[in-house]
Structures are given as structure tokens and as C-alpha cells.
Protein backbone atom coordinates (compact mmCIF):
# COMPACT_ATOMS: atom_id res chain seq x y z
CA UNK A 1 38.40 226.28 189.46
CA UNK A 2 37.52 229.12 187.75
CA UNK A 3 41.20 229.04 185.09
CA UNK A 4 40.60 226.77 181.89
CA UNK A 5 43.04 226.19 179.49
CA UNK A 6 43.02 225.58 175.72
CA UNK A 7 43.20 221.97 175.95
CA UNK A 8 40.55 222.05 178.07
CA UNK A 9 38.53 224.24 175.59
CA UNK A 10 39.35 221.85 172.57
CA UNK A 11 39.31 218.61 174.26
CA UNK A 12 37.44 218.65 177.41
CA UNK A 13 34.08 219.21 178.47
CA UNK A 14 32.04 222.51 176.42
CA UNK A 15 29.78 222.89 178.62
CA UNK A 16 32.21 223.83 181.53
CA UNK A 17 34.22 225.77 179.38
CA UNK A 18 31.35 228.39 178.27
CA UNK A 19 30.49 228.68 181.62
CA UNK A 20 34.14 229.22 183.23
CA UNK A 21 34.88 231.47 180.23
CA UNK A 22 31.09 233.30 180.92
CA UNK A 23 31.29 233.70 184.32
CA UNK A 24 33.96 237.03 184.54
CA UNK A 25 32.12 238.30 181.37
CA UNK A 26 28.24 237.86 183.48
CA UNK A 27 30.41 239.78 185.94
CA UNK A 28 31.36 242.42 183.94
CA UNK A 29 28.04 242.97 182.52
CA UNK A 30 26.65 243.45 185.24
CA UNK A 31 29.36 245.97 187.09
CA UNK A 32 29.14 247.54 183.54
CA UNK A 33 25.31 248.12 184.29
CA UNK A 34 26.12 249.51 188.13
CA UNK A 35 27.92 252.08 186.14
CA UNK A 36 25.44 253.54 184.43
CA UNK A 37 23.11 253.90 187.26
CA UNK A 38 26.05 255.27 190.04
CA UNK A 39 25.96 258.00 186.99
CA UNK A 40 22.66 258.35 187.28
CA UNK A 41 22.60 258.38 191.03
CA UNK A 42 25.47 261.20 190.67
CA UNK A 43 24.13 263.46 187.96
CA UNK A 44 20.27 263.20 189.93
CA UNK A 45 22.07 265.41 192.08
CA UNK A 46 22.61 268.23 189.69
CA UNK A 47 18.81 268.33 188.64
CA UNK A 48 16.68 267.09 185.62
CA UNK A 49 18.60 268.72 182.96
CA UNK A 50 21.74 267.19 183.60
CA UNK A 51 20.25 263.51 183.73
CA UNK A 52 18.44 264.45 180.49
CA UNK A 53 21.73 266.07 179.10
CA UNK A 54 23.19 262.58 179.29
CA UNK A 55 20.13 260.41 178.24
CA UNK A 56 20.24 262.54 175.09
CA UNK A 57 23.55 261.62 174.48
CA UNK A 58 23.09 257.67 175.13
CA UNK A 59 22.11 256.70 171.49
CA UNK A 60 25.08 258.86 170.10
CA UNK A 61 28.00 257.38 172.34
CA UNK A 62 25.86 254.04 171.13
CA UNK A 63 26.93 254.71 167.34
CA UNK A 64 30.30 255.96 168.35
CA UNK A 65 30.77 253.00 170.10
CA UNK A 66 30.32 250.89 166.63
CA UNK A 67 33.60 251.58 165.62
CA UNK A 68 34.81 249.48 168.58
CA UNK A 69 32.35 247.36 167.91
CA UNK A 70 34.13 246.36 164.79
CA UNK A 71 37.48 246.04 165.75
CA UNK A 72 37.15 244.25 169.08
CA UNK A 73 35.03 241.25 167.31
CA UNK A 74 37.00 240.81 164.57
CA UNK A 75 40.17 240.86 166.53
CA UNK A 76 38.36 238.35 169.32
CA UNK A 77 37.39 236.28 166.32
CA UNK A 78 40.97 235.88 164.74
CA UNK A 79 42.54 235.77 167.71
CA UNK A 80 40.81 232.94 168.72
CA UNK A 81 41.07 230.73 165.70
CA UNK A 82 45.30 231.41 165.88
CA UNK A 83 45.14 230.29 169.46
CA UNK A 84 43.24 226.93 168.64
CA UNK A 85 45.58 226.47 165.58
CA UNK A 86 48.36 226.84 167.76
CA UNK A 87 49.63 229.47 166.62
CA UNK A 88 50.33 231.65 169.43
CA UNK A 89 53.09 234.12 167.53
CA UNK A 90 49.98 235.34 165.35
CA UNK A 91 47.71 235.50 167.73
CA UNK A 92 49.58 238.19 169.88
CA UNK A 93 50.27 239.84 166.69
CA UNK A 94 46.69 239.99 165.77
CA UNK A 95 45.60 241.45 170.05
CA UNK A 96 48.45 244.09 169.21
CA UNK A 97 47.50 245.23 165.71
CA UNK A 98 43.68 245.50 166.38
CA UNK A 99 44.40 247.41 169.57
CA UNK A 100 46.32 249.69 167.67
CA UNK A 101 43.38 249.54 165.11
CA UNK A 102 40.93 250.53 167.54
CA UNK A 103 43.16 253.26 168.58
CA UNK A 104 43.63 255.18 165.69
CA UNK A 105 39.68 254.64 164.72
CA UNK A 106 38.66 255.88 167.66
CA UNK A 107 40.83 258.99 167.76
CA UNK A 108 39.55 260.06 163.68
CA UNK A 109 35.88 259.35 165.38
CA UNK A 110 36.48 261.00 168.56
CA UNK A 111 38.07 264.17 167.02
CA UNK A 112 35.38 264.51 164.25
CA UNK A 113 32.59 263.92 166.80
CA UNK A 114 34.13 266.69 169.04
CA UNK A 115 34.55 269.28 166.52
CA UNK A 116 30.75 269.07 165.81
CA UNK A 117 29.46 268.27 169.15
CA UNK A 118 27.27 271.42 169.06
CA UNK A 119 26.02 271.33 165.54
CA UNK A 120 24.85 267.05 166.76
CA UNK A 121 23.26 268.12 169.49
CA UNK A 122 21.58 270.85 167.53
CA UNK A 123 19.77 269.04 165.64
CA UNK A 124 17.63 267.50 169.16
CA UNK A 125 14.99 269.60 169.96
CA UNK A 126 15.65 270.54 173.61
CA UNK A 127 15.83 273.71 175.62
CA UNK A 128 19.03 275.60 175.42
CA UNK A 129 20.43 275.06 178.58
CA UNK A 130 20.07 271.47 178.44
CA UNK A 131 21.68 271.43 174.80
CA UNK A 132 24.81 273.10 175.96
CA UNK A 133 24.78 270.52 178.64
CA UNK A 134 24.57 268.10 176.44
CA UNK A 135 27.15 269.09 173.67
CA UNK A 136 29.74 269.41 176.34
CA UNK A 137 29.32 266.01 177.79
CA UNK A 138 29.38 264.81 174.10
CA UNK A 139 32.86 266.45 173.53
CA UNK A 140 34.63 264.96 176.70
CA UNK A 141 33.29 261.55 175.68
CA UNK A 142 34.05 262.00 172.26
CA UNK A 143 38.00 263.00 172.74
CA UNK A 144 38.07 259.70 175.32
CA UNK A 145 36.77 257.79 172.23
CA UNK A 146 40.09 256.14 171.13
CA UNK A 147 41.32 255.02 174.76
CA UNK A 148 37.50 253.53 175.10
CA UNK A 149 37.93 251.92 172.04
CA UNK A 150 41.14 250.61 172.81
CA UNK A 151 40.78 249.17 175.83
CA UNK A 152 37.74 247.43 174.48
CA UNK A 153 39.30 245.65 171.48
CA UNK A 154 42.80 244.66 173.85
CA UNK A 155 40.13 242.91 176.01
CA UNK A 156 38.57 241.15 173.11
CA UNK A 157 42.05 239.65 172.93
CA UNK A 158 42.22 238.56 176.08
CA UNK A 159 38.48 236.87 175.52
CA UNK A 160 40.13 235.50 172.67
CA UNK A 161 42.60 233.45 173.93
CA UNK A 162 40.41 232.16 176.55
CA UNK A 163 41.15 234.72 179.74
CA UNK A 164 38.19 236.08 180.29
CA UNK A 165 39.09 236.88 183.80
CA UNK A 166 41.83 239.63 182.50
CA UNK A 167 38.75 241.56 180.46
CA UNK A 168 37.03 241.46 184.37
CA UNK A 169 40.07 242.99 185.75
CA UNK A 170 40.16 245.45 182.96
CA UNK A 171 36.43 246.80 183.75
CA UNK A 172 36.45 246.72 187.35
CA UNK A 173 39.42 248.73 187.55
CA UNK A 174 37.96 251.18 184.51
CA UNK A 175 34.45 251.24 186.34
CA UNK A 176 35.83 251.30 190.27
CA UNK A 177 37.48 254.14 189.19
CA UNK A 178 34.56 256.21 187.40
CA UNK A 179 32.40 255.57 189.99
CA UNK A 180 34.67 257.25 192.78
CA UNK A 181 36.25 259.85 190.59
CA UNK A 182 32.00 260.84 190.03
CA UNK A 183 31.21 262.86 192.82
CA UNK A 184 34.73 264.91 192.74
CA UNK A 185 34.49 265.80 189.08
CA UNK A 186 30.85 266.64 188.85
CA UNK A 187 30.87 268.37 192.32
CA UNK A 188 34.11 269.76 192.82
CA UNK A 189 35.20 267.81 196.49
CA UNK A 190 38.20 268.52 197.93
CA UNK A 191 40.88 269.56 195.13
CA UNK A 192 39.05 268.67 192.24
CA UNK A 193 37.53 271.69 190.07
CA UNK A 194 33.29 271.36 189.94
CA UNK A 195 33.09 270.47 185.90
CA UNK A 196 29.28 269.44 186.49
CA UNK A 197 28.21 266.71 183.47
CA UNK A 198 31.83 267.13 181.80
CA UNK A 199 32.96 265.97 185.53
CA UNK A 200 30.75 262.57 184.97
CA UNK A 201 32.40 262.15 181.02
CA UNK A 202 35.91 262.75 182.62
CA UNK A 203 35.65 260.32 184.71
CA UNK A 204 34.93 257.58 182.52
CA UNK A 205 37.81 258.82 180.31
CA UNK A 206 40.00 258.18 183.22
CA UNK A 207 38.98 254.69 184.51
CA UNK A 208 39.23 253.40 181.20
CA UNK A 209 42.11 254.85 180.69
CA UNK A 210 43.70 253.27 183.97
CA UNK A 211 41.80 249.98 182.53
CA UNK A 212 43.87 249.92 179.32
CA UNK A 213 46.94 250.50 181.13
CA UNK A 214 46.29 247.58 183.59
CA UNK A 215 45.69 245.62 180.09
CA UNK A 216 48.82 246.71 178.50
CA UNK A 217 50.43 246.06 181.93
CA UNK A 218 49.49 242.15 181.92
CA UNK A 219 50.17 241.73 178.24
CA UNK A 220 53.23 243.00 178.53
CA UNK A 221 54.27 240.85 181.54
CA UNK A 222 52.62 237.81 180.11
CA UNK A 223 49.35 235.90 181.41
CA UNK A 224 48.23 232.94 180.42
CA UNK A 225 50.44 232.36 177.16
CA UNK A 226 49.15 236.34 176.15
CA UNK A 227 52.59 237.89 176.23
CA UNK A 228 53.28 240.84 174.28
CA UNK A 229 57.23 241.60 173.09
CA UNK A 230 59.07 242.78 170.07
CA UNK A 231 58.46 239.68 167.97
CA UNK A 232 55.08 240.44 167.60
CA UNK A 233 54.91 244.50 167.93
CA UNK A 234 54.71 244.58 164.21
CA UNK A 235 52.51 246.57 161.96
CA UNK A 236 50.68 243.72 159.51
CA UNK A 237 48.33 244.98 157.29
CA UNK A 238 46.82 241.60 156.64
CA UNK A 239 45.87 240.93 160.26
CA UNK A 240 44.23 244.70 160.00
CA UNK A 241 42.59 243.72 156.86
CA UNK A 242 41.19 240.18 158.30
CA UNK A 243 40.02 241.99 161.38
CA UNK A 244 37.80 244.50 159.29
CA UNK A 245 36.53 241.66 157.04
CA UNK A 246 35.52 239.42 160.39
CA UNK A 247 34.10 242.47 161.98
CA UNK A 248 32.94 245.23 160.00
CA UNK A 249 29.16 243.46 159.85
CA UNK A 250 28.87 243.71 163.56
CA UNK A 251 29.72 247.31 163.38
CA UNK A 252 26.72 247.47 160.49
CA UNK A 253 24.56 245.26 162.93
CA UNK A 254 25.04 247.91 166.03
CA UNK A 255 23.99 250.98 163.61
CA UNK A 256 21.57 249.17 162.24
CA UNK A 257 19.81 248.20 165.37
CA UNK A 258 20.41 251.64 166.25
CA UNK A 259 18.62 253.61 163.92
CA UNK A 260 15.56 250.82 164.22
CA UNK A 261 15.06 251.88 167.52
CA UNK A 262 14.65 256.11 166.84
CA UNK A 263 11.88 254.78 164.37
CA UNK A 264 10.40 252.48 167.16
CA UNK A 265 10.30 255.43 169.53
CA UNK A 266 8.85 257.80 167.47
CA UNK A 267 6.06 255.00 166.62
CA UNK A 268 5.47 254.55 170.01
CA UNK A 269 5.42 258.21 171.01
CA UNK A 270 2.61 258.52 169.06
CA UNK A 271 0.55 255.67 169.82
CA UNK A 272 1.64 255.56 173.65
CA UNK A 273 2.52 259.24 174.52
CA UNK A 274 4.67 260.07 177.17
CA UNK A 275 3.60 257.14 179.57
CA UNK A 276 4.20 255.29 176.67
CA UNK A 277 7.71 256.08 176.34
CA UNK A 278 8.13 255.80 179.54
CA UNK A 279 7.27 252.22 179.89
CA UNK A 280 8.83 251.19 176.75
CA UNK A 281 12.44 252.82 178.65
CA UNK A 282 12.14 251.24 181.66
CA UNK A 283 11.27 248.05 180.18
CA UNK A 284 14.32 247.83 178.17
CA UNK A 285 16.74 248.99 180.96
CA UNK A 286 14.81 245.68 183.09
CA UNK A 287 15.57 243.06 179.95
CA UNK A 288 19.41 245.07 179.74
CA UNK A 289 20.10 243.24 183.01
CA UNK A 290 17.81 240.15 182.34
CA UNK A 291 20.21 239.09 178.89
CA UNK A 292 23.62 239.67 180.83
CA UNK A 293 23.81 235.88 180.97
CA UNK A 294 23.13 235.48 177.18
CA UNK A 295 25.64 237.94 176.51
CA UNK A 296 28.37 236.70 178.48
CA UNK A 297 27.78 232.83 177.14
CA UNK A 298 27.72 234.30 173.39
CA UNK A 299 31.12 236.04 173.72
CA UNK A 300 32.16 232.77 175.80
CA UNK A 301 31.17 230.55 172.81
CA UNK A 302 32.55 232.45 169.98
CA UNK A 303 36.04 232.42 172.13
CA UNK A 304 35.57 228.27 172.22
CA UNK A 305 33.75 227.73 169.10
CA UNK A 306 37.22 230.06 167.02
CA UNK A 307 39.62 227.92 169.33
CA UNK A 308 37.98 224.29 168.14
CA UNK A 309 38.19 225.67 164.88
CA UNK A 310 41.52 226.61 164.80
CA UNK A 311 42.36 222.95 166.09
CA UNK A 312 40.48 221.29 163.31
CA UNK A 313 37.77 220.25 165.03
CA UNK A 314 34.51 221.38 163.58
CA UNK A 315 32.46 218.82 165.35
CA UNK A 316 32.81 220.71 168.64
CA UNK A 317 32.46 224.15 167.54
CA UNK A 318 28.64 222.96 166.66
CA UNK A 319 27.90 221.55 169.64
CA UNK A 320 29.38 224.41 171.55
CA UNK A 321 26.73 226.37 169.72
CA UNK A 322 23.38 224.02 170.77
CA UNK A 323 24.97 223.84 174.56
CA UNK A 324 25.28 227.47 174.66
CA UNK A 325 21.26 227.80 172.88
CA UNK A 326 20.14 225.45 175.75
CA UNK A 327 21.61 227.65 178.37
CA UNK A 328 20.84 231.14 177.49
CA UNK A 329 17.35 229.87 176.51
CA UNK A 330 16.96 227.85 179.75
CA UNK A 331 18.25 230.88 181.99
CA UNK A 332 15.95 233.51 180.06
CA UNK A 333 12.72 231.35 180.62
CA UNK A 334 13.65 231.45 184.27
CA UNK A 335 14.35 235.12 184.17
CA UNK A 336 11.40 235.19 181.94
CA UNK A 337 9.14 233.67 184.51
CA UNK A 338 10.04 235.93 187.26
CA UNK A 339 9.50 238.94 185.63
CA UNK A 340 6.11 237.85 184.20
CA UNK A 341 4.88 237.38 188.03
CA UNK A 342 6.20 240.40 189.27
CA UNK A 343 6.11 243.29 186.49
CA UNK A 344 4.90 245.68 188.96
CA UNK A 345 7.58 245.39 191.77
CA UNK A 346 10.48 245.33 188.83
CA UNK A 347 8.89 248.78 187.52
CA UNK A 348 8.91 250.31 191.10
CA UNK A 349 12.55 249.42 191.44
CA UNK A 350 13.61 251.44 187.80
CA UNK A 351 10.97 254.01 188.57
CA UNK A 352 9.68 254.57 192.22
CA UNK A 353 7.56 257.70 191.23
CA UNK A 354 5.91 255.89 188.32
CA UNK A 355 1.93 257.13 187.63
CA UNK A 356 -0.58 254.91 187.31
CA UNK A 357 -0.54 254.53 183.56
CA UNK A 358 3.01 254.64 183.22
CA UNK A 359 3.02 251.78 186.00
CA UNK A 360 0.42 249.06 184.21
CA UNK A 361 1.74 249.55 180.59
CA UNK A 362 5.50 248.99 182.16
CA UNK A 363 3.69 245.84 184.04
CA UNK A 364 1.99 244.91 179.92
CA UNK A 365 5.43 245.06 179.10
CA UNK A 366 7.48 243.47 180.77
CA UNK A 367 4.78 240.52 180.90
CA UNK A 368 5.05 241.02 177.15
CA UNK A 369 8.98 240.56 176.86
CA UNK A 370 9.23 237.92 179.01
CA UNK A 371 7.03 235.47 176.82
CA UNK A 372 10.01 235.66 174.42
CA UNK A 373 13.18 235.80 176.33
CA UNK A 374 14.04 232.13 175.27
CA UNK A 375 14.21 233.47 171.60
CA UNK A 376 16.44 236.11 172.60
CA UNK A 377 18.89 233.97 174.15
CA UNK A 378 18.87 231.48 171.56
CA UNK A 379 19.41 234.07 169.12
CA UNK A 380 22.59 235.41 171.12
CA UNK A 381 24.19 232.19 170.83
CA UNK A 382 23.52 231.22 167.16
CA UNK A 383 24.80 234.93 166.14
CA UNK A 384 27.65 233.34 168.67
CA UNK A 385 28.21 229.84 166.17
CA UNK A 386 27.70 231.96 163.01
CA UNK A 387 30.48 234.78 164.29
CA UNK A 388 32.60 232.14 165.65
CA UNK A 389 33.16 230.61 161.89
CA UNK A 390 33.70 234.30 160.40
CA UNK A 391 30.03 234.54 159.23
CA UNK A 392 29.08 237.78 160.90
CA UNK A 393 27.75 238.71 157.47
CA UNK A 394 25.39 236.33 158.45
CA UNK A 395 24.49 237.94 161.50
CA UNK A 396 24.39 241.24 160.25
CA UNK A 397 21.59 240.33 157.72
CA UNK A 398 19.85 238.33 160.42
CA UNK A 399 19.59 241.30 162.20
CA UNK A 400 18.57 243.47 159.77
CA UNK A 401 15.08 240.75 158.88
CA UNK A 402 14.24 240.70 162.51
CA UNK A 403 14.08 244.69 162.91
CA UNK A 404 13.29 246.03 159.39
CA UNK A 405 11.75 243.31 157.90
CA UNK A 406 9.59 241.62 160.91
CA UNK A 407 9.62 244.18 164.03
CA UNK A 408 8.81 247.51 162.10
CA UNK A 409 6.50 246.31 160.08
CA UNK A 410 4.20 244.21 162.51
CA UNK A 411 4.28 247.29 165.25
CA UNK A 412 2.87 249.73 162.31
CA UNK A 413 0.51 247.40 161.53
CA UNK A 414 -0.38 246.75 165.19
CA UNK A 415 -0.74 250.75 165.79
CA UNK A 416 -1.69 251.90 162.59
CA UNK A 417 -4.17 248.57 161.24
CA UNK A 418 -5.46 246.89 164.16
CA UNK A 419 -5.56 249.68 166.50
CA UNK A 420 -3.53 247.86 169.29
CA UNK A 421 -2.02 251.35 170.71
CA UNK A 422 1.65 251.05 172.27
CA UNK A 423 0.88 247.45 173.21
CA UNK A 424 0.88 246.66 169.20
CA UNK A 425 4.30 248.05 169.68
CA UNK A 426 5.49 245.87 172.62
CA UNK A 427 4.08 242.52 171.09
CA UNK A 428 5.65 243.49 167.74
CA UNK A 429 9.60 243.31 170.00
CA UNK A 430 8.65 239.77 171.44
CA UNK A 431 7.10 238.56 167.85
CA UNK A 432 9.68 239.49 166.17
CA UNK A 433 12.62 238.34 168.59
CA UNK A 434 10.69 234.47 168.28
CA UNK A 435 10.50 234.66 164.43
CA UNK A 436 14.67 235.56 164.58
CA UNK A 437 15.29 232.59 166.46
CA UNK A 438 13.32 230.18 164.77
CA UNK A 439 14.47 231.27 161.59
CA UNK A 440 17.96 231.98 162.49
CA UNK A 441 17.86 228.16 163.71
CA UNK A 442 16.56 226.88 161.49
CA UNK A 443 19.13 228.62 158.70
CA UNK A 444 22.37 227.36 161.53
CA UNK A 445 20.88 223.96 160.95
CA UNK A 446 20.99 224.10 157.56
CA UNK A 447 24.62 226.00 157.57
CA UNK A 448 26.14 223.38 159.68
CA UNK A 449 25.10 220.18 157.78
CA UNK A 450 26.04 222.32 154.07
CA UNK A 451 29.40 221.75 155.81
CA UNK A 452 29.70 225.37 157.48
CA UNK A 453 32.20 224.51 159.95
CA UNK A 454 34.62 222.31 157.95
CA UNK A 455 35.16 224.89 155.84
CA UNK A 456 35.56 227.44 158.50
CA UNK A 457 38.27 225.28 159.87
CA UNK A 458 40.29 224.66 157.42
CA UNK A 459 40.33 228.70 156.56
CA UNK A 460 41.41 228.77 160.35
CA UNK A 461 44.04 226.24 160.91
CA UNK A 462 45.80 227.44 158.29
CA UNK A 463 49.28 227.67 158.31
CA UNK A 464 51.63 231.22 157.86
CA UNK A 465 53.14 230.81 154.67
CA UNK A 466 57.50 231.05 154.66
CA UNK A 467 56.64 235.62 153.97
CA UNK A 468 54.12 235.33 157.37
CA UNK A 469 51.20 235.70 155.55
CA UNK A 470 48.49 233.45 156.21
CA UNK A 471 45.87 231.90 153.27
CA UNK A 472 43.33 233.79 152.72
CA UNK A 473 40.40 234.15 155.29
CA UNK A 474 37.81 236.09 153.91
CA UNK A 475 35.60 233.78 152.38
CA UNK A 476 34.21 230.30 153.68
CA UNK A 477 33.80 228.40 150.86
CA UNK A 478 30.25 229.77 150.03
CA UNK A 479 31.35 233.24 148.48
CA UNK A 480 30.32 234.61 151.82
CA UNK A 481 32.79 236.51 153.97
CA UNK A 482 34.51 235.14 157.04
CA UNK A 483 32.44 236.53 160.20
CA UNK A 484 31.49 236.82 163.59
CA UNK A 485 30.17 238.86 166.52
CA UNK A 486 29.44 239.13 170.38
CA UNK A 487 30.05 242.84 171.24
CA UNK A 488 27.89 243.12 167.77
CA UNK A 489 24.74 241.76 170.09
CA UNK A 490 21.88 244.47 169.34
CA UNK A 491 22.04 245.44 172.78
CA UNK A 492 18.65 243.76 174.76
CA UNK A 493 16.67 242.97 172.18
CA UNK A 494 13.75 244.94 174.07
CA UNK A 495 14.15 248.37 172.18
């Protein structure tokens, strides 16, 4: 019921294969977003400055996180294509060397990032107490950094080759075990020493740690064709190599849609002031669980859409793209419609205390967002059918019109011209999230008739040469370099 196979995904129906292949993923999201608030729930506990201690450090474990980013698309992306060629030798080469890629990217990030912790978190203005706080949680993440990053590109294998239920496995052991390892570390309970917010970044270190060795654990014994031995624990620089090409413009496209948002807040701190902030917070933690679905069918696609590729069959790997648009669009203007009728009742849920300003701009906003959820879901999935065929390039430059080039631009002119106040700022997310899917569509449309996709497949199906090297991937026939991207979403869409 819930297994599909790669026959299935390159000969049988595409619509039941995204959605067997999104389903663990939707899953995941989702027990990847109870996470985050049991952390909240736990570190509540310990007063205001340890919750704002670790909401300081969310957009810097966001950037760290880029260099995963990178390595777990590209090696989803390539592993994917080797599958649907058949060519299941390289493919488990190409999970092993990008795990080992991640590893050793993660631990040069990690140990830089811990060394200067202080001097980071320095450069926040915050009280001292709350600084310390925060530098120390910052170290213990940032020394965890290379089993996170890890265990996020081996699962990108696994999505890959089609077994999305192993990534599940992966996170809800990972995440099960943060979330009961919380209240010992950060409190001290029975043996355990009382490390306070280090306790809560400890924790996470540790499930994810038992996570990757779950993941090693099944590759090594073998599931579903994914079997990891001594044939293929080789070191191949030309797998690394194709795996930074595919996916060093998602890591771009994360940092990029990083920084946007520290300009957007600082915009609307001054038009919206604290209340302002407030709402413009809570309403992207509401659209971070609304897009779970259009996250879990983009990764879902890019898996089927590399497969059909790899098995020469181009015509699919299109349509898998316009089936996947049609659901994430259809789902989001459901989710769409329920959040535009009941804006008020979503805010008390995030925010039970919330004033009475803070309360009708989140309602503005959310009302705001939701006329433009379809265009966020579409987007998800053509960034999907461009990353699939190696263009994350593509996506990385789509990403960078729709937040420098359309969303800063019409909220300054909202706030600064017209006078609009923080609602100038909230239409100019949903305006610009629309204009990125039209034009993004329109652009796929024109991609896929210039003959996108043949030439993606025959870079894809290509054969190892008689020395094990395969032709070279990088470019698809327009002078543009092979791409793609899933994990290289821009997060909701909403900040």
C-alpha cells in the first residue's frame, strides 16, 4: 500500500507515486515541526531568556544548515537519476560519498562556528545574560553540525531511490529521542546533570545522532535495493564533484532567502513595531505548517521526475511536474481557505496572550497569505521539475527575482511610498510569491518545449565509461549547469 517500486515510478501511475513517496515526508514535516515547539514547551520552563536565547539563534543554525542543504540535494538528485538509469552500483556509491561529504562539511562548519560562538552572538544586541545563553546553545549545536548534516544528506539517499519511508524512520527516531532526552538535559532529572539551554542543543545532537546510526544500520543491511558494502565504499571525486555542481545553488538559494528576511524584519520593525513583528512571526510559523504538503510532494517529485530521467523517459518527468503543481496548489487553496475564515482562532493557538493589536494585524495576515498559497505551492513543485533535471541554477535565480527583485522592493514602496504601514509589508510576501509562480511557469513552459528534459535525460542515463567515470553532467545542453533542489525550498515562503 504504502511501498512503490521503481517500475512503478517509471511506468505506472505519477500521480500515486508522488503521493506514496509524499506521504512519510508530510509525516516528517510535520513531527519535524512538533519538535520545535516540545523545545519551546521545555525551555518556557526556564523563563523568557532562555526561549529568546534560542530564537536568537534560529536564523544562524538556518545558515549553518545550508551546507547540508547542498549536499543532501545534490546527492538526492544524482542518486535518483542512477537509480532510474539502472544503475544501482553508482547510485549507492553516490548515498555513500555525499554522506561522507556532508560529514566532513559539517565538521569544518561546526568547528569554525564553535570557536566564534561568542564573538556571533556578540554582534546581537541583547542583554548579557541572555547572550551567554545564547552563545552556549550556539556551540553545542554547532559541534553536532556534521552528524546533523550527515544524517540529512544519507536520508536524501534514501528519498532518492524512492524509500521515503526510511528518511521517516530516520526523524522519528532522531526527534522521539530529543523530545524525551529535553526535560533531563535542560532540568537535570534523575542522573542527568541540569545543562539548562545546552541541555535542549544536546539533545538534538543525540537523537540525530541515534537517527544516522539507524540510517547507516538499514543501508548497511540492505532495504529496498539501498545496500551499502565494499564495492561501493569508495572515495570518487567525480560523484563529490557532480553533487556540488547539482547542489551548490540550493545552498545559495537558502542564504539567500536568509539574509532577505533580516532586511524584511528590520522593514517591518519600523513600520509595524513590536506588534508588528509579532504578527509577522506568528504568521510565518502558521504558513510553516500550512506548506508541509508542498514540501513533501516537491522532494517526492524531484525523487520521480530524476528516476524517469534516468530511464529515458522525459515525457513523464514533465507531467510529474504539472500533477505535482495541481496538487500542492489544490491543497494550499484549501488550506488557504481555512485560514482566511479563521485568522483569529489560528493566532490564539501560536499566541494565547496575544494584545489586541498584535491579534488583528496577525488576523490581516494571515488573511493576507492565504490569498496566495496556490502560488506557493506551485512554485514548490516547478523548483521540484527544474531541480529534478539538474537546473537548480535555475531555481536559485528564481529565488533570488522573487525576494530581491519583486518582494523587497514592493514592501519599501508599500511602507515608504504609499504609506501602507506593516500591511504594505505583508501584501508585498503574497504579491511577490504570485508573480514567482506565474513567471516561474511560465519560464518551465518554455524550458520544457526548448527540449529541457531530453537533454536532461540523456546527461542522466548515461552510461559509466570502462575507468567508472560517467559523461559529464554538469551542463544540460544550454551552457547552464545540471541542477536541482527540495531541501533548497526557502523555507514557507511567508517570511
Amino acid at each position: 500500500m504504502l511501498d512503490v517500486s521503481r517500475e512503478e515510478i517509471v511506468e505506472g501511475s505519477l500521480a500515486r507515486a508522488l503521493l506514496v513517496l509524499a506521504a512519510p515526508l508530510l509525516v516528517q514535516n510535520l513531527v519535524q515541526v512538533a519538535q520545535q515547539v516540545i523545545d519551546l514547551f521545555w525551555l518556557g520552563r526556564l523563563g523568557a531568556d532562555a526561549v529568546a536565547a534560542v530564537g536568537l539563534n534560529f536564523p544562524l543554525v538556518a545558515l549553518l544548515g545550508v551546507v547540508a542543504i547542498g549536499t543532501l540535494v545534490g546527492t538526492q538528485i544524482l542518486v535518483s537519476q542512477r537509480v532510474g538509469a539502472d544503475d544501482l552500483v553508482a547510485g549507492r556509491r553516490a548515498a555513500v560519498n555525499g554522506t561522507i561529504l556532508g560529514f566532513v562539511l559539517g565538521l569544518v562548519v561546526g568547528l569554525v562556528t564553535a570557536v566564534f560562538a561568542g564573538e556571533v552572538i556578540g554582534l546581537f544586541d541583547t542583554t548579557p545574560r541572555v547572550g551567554e545563553m545564547a552563545a552556549t546553545y550556539l556551540t553545542v549545536y554547532a559541534l553536532a553540525m556534521p552528524i546533523f548534516s550527515a544524517s540529512d544528506t544519507l536520508e536524501s539517499g534514501f528519498v532518492g531511490w524512492g524509500d521515503t519511508r526510511a528518511a521517516l524512520y530516520i526523524n522519528v527516531l532522531a526527534i522521539g529521542t530529543n523530545a524525551v532526552l529535553d526535560p533531563f538535559l535542560i532540568f537535570g532529572w534523575w542522573l542527568f546533570p541540569e545543562l539548562g539551554v545546552a541541555g535542549a542543543a544536546l539533545a538534538t545532537g543525540i537523537g540525530y545522532t541515534g537517527g544516522l546510526l539507524l540510517g547507516i544500520g538499514m543501508a548497511l543491511r540492505g532495504r529496498s535495493g539501498l545496500l551499502i558494502d565494499r564495492s561501493v565504499l569508495v572515495f570518487h571525486t567525480k560523484d563529490l564533484r557532480e553533487i556540488v555542481s547539482i547542489g551548490w545553488p540550493n545552498a545559495a538559494q537558502s542564504a539567500a532567502s536568509q539574509a532577505v528576511r533580516v532586511v524584511m524584519i528590520a522593514i517591518v520593525t519600523v513600520a509595524g513595531g513590536t506588534a508588528g513583528v509579532a504578527a509577522y512571526t506568528i504568521g510565518a510559523q502558521v504558513a510553516t505548517v500550512s506548506f508541509v504538503p508542498a514540501t513533501g510532494l516537491q522532494h517526492a517529485a524531484q525523487s520521480v521526475i530524476g528516476q524517469n530521467l534516468g530511464a529515458e523517459r522525459p515525457d513523464r518527468a514533465s507531467r510529474t511536474t504539472w500533477i505535482g503543481v495541481a496538487l500542492a496548489a489544490g491543497t494550499l487553496v484549501l488550506v488557504g481557505a481555512v485560514q482566511w475564515f479563521v485568522p483569529e482562532t489560528l493566532t490564539l493557538v501560536f499566541v494565547p496572550d496575544a494584545t489586541g493589536t498584535e491579534l488583528e494585524l496577525t488576523a490581516d495576515y494571515l488573511q493576507i497569505l492565504a490569498y496566495g498559497y496556490w502560488a506557493i505551492g506551485a512554485t514548490y513543485l516547478l523548483r521540484g521539475g527544474f531541480n529534478g533535471a539538474r537546473r537548480t541554477r535555475t531555481s536559485l535565480v528564481a529565488t533570488l527575482l522573487q525576494y530581491w527583485a519583486a518582494r523587497l522592493p514592493i514592501a519599501a514602496v508599500g511602507v515608504y511610498v504609499l504609506g501602507a504601514g506593516v500591511v504594505g509589508v505583508f501584501w508585498a510576501v503574497t504579491l511577490s510569491n504570485i508573480v514567482a509562480a506565474i513567471g516561474l511557469g511560465l519560464y518551465y513552459r518554455h524550458e520544457v518545449a526548448d527540449g529541457m528534459y531530453e537533454r536532461a535525460a540523456e546527461v542522466a542515463s548515461g552510461e559509466e565509461g570502462d575507468d567508472g567515470e560517467r559523461p559529464d553532467a554538469e551542463t544540460d545542453g544550454n551552457g547552464d549547469e545540471g541542477t536541482s533542489a527540495a531541501a533548497a525550498t526557502d523555507g514557507s515562503g511567508a517570511g
